[in-house]
Protein backbone atom coordinates (compact mmCIF):
# COMPACT_ATOMS: atom_id res chain seq x y z
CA UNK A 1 -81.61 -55.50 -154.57
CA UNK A 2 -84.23 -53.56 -156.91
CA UNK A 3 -86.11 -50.67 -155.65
CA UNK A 4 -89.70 -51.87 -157.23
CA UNK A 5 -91.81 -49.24 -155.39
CA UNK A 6 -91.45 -46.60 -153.11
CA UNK A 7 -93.75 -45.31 -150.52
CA UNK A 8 -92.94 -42.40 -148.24
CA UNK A 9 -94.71 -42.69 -144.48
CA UNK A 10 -96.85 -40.19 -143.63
CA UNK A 11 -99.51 -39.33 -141.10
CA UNK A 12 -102.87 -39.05 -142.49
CA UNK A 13 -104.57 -35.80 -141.66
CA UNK A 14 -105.51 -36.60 -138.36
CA UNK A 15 -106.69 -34.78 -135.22
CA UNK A 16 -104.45 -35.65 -132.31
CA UNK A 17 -106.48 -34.86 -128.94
CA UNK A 18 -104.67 -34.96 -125.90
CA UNK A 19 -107.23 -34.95 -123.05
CA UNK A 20 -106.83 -34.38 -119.34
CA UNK A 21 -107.76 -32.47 -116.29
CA UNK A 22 -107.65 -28.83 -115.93
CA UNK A 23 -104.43 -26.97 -115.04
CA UNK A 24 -103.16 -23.66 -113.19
CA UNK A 25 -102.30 -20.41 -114.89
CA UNK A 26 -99.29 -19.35 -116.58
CA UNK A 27 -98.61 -17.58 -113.36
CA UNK A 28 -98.10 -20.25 -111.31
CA UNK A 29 -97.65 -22.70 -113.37
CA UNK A 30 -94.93 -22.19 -115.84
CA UNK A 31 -90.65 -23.69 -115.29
CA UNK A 32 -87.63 -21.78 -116.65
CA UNK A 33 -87.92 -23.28 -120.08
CA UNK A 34 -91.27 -22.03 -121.02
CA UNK A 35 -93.82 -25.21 -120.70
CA UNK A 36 -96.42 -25.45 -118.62
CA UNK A 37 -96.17 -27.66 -115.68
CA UNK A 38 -99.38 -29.00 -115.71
CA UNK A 39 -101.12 -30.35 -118.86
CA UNK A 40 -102.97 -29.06 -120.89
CA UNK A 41 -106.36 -30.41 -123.37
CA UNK A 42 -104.51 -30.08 -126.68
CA UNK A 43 -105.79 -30.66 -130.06
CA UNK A 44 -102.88 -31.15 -132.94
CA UNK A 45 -104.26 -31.13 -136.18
CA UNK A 46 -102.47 -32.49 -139.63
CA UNK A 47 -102.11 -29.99 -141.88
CA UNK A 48 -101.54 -31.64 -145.25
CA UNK A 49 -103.49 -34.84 -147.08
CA UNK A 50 -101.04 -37.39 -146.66
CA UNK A 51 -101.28 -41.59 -146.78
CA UNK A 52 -100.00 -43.52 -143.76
CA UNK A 53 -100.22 -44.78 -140.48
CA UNK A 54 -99.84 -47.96 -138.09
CA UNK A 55 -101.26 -50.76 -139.59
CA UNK A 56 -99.78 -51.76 -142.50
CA UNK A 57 -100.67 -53.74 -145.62
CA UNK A 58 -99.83 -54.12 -149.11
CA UNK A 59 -101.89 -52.97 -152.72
CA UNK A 60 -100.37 -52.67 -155.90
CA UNK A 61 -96.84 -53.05 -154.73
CA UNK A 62 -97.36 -50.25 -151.92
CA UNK A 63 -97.62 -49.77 -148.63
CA UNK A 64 -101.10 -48.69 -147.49
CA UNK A 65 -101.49 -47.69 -143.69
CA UNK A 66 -104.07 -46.29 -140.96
CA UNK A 67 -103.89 -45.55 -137.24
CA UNK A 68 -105.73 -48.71 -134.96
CA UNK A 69 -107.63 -47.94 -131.52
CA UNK A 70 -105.06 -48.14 -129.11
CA UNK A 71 -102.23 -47.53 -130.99
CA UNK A 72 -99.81 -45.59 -128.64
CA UNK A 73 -97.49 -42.58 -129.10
CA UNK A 74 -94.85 -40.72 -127.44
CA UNK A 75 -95.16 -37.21 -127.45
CA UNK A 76 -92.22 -34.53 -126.31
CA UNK A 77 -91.28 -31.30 -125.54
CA UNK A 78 -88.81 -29.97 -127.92
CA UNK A 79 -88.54 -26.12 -126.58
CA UNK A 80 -87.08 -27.00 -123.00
CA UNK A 81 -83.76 -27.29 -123.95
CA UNK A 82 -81.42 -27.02 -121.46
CA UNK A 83 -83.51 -28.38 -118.84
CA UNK A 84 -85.67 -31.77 -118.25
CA UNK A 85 -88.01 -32.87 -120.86
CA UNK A 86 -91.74 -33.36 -121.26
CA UNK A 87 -93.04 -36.38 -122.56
CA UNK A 88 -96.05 -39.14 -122.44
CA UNK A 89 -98.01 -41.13 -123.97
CA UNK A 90 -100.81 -40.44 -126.75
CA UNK A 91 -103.56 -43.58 -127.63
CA UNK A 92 -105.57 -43.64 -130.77
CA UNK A 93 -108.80 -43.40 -130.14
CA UNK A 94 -110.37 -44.95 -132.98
CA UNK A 95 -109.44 -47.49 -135.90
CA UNK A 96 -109.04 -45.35 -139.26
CA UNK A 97 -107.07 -43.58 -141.40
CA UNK A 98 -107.53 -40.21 -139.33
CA UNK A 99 -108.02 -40.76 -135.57
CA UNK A 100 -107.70 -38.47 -132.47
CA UNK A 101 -105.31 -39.71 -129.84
CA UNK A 102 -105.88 -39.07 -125.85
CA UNK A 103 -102.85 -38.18 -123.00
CA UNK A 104 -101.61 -35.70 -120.93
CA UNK A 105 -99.65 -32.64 -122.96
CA UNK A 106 -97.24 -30.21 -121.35
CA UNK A 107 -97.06 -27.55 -123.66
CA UNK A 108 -97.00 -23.69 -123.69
CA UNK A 109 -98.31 -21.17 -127.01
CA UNK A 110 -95.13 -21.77 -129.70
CA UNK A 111 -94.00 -24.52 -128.15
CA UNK A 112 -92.56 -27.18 -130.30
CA UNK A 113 -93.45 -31.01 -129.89
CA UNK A 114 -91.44 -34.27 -131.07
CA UNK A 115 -94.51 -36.57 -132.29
CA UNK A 116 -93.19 -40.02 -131.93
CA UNK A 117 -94.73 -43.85 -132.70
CA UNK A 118 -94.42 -46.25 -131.74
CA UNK A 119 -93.99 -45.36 -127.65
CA UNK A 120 -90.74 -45.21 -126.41
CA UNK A 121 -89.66 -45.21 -122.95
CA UNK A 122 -86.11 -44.25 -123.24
CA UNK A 123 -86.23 -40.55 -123.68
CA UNK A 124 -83.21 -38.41 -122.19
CA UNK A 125 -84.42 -36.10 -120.57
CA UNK A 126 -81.09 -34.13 -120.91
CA UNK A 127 -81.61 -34.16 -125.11
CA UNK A 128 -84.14 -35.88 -125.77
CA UNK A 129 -82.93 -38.76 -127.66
CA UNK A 130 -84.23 -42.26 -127.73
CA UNK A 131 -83.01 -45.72 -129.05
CA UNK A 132 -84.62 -48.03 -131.35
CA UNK A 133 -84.25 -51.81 -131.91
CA UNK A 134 -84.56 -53.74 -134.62
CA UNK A 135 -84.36 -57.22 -133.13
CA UNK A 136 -87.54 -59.41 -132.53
CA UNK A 137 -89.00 -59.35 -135.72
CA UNK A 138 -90.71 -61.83 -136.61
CA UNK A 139 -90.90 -61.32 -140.99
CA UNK A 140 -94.62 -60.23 -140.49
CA UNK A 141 -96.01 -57.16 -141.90
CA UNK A 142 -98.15 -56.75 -138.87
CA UNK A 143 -95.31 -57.43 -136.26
CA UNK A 144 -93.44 -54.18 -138.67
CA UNK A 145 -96.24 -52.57 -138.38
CA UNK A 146 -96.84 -52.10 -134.55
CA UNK A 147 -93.47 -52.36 -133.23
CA UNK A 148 -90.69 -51.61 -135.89
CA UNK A 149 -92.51 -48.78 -138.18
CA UNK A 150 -90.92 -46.02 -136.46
CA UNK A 151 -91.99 -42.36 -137.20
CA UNK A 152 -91.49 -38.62 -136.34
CA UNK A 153 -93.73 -35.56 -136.70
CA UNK A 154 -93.19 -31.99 -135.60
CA UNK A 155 -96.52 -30.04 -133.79
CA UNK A 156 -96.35 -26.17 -132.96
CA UNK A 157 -98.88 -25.31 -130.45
CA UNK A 158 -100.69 -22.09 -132.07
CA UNK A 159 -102.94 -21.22 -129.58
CA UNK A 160 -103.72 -21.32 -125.76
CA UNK A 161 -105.90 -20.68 -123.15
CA UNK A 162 -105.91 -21.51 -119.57
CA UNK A 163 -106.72 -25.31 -119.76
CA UNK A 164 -106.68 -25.84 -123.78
CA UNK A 165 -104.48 -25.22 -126.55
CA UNK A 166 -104.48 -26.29 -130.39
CA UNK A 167 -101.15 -27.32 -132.45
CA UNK A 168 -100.72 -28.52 -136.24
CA UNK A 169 -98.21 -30.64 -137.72
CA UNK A 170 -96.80 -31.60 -140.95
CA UNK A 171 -96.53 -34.70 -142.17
CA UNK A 172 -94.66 -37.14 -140.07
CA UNK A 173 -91.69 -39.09 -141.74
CA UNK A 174 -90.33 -42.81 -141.33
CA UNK A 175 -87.04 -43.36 -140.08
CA UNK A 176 -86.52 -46.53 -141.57
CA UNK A 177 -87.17 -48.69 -144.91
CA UNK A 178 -89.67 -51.07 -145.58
CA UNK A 179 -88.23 -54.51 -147.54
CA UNK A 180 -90.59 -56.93 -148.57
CA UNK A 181 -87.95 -60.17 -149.65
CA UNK A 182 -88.42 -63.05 -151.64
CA UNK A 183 -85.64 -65.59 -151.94
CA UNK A 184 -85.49 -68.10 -155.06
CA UNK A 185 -83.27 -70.78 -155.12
CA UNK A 186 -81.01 -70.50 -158.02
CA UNK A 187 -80.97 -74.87 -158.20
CA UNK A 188 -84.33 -75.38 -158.87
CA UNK A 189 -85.34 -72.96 -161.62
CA UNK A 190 -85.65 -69.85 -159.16
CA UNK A 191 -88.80 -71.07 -157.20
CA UNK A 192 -89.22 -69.09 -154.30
CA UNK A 193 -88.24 -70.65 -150.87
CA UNK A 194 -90.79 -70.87 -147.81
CA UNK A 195 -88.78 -69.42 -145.19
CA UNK A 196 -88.55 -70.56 -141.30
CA UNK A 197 -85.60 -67.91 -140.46
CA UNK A 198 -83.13 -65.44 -141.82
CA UNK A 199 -80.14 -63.58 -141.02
CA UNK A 200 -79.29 -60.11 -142.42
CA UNK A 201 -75.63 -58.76 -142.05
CA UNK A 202 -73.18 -56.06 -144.68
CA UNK A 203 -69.85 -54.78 -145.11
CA UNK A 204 -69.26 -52.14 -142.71
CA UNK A 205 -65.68 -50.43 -144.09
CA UNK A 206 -66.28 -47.65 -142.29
CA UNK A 207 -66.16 -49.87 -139.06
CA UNK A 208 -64.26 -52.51 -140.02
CA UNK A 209 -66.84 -55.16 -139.34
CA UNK A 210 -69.57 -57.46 -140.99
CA UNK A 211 -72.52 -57.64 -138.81
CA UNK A 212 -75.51 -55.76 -138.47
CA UNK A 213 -76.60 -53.05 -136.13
CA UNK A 214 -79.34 -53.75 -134.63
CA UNK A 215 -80.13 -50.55 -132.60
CA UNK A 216 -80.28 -46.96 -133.45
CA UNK A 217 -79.93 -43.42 -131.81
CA UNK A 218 -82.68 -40.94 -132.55
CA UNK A 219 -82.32 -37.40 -131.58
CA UNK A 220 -85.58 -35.29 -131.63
CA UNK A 221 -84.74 -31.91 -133.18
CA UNK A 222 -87.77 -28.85 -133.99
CA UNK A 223 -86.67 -29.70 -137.73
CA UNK A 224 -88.23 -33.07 -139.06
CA UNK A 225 -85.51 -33.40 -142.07
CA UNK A 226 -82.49 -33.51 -139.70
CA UNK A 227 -83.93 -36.26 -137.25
CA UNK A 228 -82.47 -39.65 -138.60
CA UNK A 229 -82.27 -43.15 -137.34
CA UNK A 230 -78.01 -43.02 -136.64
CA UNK A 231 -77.13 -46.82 -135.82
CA UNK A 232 -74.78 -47.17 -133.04
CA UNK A 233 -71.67 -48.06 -134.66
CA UNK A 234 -68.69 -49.32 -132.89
CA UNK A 235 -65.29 -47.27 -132.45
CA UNK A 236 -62.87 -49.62 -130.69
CA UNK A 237 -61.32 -52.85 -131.84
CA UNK A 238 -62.71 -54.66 -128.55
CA UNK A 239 -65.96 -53.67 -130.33
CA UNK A 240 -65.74 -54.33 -133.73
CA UNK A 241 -64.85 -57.63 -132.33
CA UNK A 242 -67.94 -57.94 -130.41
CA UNK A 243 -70.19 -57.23 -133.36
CA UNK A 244 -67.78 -59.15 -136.07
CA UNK A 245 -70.08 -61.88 -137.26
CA UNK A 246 -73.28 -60.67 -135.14
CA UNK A 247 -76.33 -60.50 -137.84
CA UNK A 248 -80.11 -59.57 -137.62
CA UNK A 249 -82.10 -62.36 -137.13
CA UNK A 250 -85.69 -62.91 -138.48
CA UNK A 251 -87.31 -65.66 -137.06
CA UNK A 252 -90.81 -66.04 -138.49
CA UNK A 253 -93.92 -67.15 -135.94
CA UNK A 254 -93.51 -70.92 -134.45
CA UNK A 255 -94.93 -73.55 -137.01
CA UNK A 256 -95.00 -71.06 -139.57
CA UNK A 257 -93.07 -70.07 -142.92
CA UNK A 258 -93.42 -67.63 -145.20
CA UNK A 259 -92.36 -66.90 -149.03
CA UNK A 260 -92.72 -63.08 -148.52
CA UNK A 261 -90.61 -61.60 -145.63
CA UNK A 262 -90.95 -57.93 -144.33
CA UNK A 263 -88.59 -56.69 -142.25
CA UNK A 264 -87.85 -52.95 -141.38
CA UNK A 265 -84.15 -52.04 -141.98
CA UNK A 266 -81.52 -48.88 -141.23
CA UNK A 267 -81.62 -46.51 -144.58
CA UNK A 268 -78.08 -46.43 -145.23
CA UNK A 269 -75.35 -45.94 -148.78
CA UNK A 270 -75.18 -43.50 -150.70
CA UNK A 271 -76.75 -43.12 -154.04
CA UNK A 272 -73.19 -42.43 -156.20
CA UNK A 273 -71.78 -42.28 -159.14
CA UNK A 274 -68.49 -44.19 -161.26
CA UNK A 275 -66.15 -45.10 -159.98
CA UNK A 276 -67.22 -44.96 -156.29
CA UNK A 277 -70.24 -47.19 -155.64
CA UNK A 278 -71.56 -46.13 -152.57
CA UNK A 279 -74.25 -49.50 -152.25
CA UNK A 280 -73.96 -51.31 -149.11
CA UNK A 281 -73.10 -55.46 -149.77
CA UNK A 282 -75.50 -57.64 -147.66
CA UNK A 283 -75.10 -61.22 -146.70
CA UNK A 284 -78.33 -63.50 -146.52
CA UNK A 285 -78.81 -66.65 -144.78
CA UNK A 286 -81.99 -68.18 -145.37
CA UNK A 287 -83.30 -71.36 -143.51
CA UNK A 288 -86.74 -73.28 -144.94
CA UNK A 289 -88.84 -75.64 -142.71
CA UNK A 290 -87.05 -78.83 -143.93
CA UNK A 291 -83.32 -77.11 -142.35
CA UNK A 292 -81.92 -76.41 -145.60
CA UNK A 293 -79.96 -73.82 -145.40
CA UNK A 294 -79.39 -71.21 -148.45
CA UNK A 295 -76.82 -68.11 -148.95
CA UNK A 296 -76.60 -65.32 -150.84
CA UNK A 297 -75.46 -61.45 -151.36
CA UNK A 298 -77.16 -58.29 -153.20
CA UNK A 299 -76.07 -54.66 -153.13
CA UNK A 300 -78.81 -52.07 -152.16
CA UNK A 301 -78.70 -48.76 -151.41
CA UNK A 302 -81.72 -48.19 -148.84
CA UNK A 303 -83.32 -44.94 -147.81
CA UNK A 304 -85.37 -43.60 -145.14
CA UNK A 305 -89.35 -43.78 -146.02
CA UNK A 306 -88.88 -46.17 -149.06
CA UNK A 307 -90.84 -49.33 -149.49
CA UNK A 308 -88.48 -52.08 -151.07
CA UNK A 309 -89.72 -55.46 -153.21
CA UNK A 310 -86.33 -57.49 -153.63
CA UNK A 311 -85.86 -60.73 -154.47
CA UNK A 312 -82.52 -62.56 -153.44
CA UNK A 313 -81.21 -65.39 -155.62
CA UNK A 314 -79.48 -67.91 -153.39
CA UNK A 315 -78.26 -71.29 -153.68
């Protein structure tokens, strides 16, 4: 698998405005960890030029990207630790490459806050981790786009007053990689196949398995570079049973198939050197609209951010 271009996912510089109604003081109003019980109107603000956001499309072998109106976000307390966390939603307001986004903010002067999209309901409030899936997708770049292009900013709230306050944030980073594959049949000259469905699975020594996993633990942490997407590998041999032979399945839109397939995958290898080759073997299964059914294998090592053009030879 050839790493043809590379994109990292950013947040354009945006305004983020969290609107709602008014709250009590800091008096009254604050819990043991520091964040104000009631929200507050809060106004995060990007504080570098960067290039991406929800909807996704292609120039010039990159990924280009801006927010859409209604677009929805999860933000969360990250200085409560210890005791339950804050979070809610955030909804883009407008349709553009900067946008401000509306919800109700907890959030106290210095506080930290986990900025994450798409919205996820699964937040611990013990932690705050939350779990991603990458099953249901459906080969489309706009399918990635609002469901599977998962991302994570950092805000500091740097001021307050009684019912406002005003944050920044750096650029937000994706958790995952972006492949865009083509597969070319190796009998008939390498033409590229039109394809109806595919499966995705690798070598897993570390596990013991071939499969795929197909969700992934996130832990929200006040430092951007250490949050990762960690798949939720299996530890027993009743488990490495259960996954043995499960795969990721792409099944493009009914009546529909597609030469180009995009489909958001775990980062994962390690970039090494002789004699230890730390790429990760994948297994392809690739079905066209006529049921023919084609294999094959490539070696990749895929990291987090990175936009991916491959094309697969199989037979």
């Amino acid at each position: 698998m050839k790493n043809l271009s590379l994109i990292t996912h950013h947040l354009s510089l945006i305004t983020l405005l969290a609107a709602m109604t008014a709250c009590s003081s800091d008096d009254d109003g604050q819990d043991d960890g520091g964040i104000i019980a009631e929200p507050r109107l809060l106004t995060i603000t990007q504080i570098e030029q960067p290039s991406t956001r929800a909807t996704l499309g292609e120039e010039n072998e990159a990924l280009t990207a801006s927010w859409t109106a209604g677009d929805v976000l999860t933000y969360a307390t990250l200085s409560n630790i210890g005791n339950s966390y804050y979070y809610g939603p955030l909804t883009a307001k407008t349709t553009a490459t900067k946008s401000e986004f509306t919800g109700k903010v907890h959030c106290s002067q210095g506080n930290k806050l986990a900025v994450i999209y798409p919205q996820t309901t699964t937040l611990a409030t013990d932690n705050g981790s939350y779990t991603i899936s990458l099953t249901g997708q459906d080969g489309t770049l706009q399918t990635l786009a609002t469901k599977y292009h998962y991302v994570y900013g950092v805000a500091t709230v740097t001021s307050v007053t009684e019912t406002t306050a005003s944050a920044t944030m750096e650029k937000m980073k994706s958790l995952l990689s972006v492949v865009k594959f083509n597969f070319a049949d190796k009998n008939k000259n390498n033409a590229l196949i039109s394809v109806k469905s595919l499966t995705i699975s690798y070598d897993n020594t570390e596990d013991n398995y071939r499969g795929y996993p197909r969700m992934a633990t996130v832990t929200t942490k006040t430092s951007q570079g250490e949050v990762i997407a960690q798949s939720q590998v299996v530890a027993t041999p009743e488990e490495q049973e259960q996954w043995a032979g499960k795969k990721l399945e792409i099944n493009l839109p009914s009546g529909t198939t597609k030469e180009d397939v995009y489909v958001a995958l775990l980062p994962g290898g390690a970039k090494t050197t002789s004699p230890v080759d730390g790429r990760l073997q994948f297994y392809f299964s690739v079905t066209d609209n006529d049921g023919n059914t084609y294999t094959g294998t490539a070696k990749a090592v895929l990291v987090e951010g990175e936009f991916v053009n491959a094309t697969i030879k199989v037979q």
